[in-house]
C-alpha atoms as a PDB file:
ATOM      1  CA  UNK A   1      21.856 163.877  10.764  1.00  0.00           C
ATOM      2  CA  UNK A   2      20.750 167.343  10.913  1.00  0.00           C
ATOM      3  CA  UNK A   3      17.417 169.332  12.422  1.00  0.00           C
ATOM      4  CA  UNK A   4      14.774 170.806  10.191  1.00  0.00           C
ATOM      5  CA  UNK A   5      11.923 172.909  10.797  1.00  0.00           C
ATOM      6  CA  UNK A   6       9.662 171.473   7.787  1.00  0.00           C
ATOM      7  CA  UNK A   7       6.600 173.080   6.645  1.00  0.00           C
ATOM      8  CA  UNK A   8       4.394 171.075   4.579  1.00  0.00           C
ATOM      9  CA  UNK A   9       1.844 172.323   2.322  1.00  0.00           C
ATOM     10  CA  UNK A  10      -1.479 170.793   0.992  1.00  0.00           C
ATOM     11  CA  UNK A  11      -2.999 172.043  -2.164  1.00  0.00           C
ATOM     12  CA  UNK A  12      -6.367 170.776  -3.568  1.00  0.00           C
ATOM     13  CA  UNK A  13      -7.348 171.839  -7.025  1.00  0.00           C
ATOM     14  CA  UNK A  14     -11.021 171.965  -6.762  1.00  0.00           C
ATOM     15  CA  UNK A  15     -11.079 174.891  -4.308  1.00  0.00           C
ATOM     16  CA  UNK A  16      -9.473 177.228  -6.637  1.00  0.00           C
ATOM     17  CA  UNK A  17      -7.668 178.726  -3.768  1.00  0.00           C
ATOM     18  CA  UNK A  18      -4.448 179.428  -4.204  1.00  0.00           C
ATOM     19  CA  UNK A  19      -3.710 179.356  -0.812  1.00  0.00           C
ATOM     20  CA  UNK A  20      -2.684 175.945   0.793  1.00  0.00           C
ATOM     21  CA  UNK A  21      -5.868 174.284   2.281  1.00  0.00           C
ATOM     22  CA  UNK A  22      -4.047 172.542   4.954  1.00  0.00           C
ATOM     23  CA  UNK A  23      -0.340 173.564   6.924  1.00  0.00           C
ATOM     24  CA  UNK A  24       1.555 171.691   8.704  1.00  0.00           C
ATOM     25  CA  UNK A  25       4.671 172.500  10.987  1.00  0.00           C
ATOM     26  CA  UNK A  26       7.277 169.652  12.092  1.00  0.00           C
ATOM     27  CA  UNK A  27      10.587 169.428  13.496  1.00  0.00           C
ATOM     28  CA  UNK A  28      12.646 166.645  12.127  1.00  0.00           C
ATOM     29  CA  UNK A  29      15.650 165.014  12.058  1.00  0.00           C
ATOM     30  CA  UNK A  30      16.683 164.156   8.762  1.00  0.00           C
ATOM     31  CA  UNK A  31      19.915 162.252   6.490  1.00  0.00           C
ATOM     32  CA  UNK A  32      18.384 163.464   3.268  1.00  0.00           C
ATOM     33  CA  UNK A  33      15.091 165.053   3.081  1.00  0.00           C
ATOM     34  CA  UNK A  34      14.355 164.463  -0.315  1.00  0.00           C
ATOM     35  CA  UNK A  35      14.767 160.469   0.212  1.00  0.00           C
ATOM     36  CA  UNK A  36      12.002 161.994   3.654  1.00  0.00           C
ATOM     37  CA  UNK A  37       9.440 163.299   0.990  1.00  0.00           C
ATOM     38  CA  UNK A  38       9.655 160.010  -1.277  1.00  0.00           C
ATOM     39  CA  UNK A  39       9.157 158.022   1.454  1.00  0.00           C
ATOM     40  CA  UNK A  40       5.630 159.782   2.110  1.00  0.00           C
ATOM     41  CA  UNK A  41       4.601 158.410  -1.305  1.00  0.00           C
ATOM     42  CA  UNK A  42       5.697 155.166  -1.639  1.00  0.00           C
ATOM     43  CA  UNK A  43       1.164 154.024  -2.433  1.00  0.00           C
ATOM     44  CA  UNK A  44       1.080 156.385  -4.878  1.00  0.00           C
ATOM     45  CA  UNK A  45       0.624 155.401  -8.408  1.00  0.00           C
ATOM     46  CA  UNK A  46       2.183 158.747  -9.718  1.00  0.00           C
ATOM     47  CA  UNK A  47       3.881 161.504  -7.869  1.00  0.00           C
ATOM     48  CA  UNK A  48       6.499 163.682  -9.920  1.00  0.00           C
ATOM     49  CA  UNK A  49       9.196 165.628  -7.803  1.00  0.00           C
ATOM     50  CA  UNK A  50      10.189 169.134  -7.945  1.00  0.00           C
ATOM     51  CA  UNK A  51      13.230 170.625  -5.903  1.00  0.00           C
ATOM     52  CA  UNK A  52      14.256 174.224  -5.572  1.00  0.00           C
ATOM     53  CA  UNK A  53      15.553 176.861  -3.213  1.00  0.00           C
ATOM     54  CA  UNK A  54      13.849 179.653  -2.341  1.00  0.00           C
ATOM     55  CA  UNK A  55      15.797 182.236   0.525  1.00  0.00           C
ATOM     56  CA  UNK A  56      18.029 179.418   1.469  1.00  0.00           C
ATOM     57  CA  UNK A  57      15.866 176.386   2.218  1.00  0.00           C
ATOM     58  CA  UNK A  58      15.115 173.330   0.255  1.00  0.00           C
ATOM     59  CA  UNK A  59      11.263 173.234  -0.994  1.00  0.00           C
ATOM     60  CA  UNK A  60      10.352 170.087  -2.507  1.00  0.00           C
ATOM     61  CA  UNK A  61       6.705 169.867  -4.284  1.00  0.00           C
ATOM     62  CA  UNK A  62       5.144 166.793  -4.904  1.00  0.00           C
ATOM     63  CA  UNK A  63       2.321 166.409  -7.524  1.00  0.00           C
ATOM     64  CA  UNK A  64       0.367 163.894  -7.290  1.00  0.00           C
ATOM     65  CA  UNK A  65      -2.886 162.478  -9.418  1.00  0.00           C
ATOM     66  CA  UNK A  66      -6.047 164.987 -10.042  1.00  0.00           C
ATOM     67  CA  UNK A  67      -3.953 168.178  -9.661  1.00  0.00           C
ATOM     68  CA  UNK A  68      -3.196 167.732  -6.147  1.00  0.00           C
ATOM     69  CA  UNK A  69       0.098 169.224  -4.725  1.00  0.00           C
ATOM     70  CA  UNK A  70       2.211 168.715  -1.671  1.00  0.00           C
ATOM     71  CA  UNK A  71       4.649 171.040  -0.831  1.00  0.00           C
ATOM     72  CA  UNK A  72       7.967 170.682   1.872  1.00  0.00           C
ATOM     73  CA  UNK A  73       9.708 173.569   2.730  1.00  0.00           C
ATOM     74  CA  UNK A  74      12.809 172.687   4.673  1.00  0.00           C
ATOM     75  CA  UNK A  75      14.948 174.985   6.701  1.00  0.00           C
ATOM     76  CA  UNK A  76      17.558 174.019   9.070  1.00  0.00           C
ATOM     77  CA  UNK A  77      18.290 174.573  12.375  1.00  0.00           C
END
């Protein structure tokens, strides 16, 4: 199991910002973060994934119904 510093990301459409709307900083221990960010969004009708790595740490972006969008950024420690 490994340590993560995860930053997640909340993105709402309707704003028009393009800055996220809500941040969020955690410190978790993790087997496989991907199978962490599917887990979040097991009551969601659809959710499509998206995983890339930007300056070494995982980001993972969930997007979700009405243009909402959920990003993880995962960096260990």
């Amino acid at each position: 199991m490994k340590t993560y510093e995860v930053i997640k990301e909340e993105y709402v459409p309707c704003t028009g910002n393009m800055l996220p709307d809500r941040r969020e900083i955690l410190e978790l221990q993790l087997e496989n973060p991907a199978l962490y960010v599917q887990d979040q969004y097991r009551s969601e009708r659809s959710v499509e994934f998206l995983a890339t790595e930007h300056d070494g740490s995982l980001v993972i972006e969930s997007l979700l119904e009405g243009g909402r969008k959920h990003r993880y950024i995962f960096s260990e420690l």
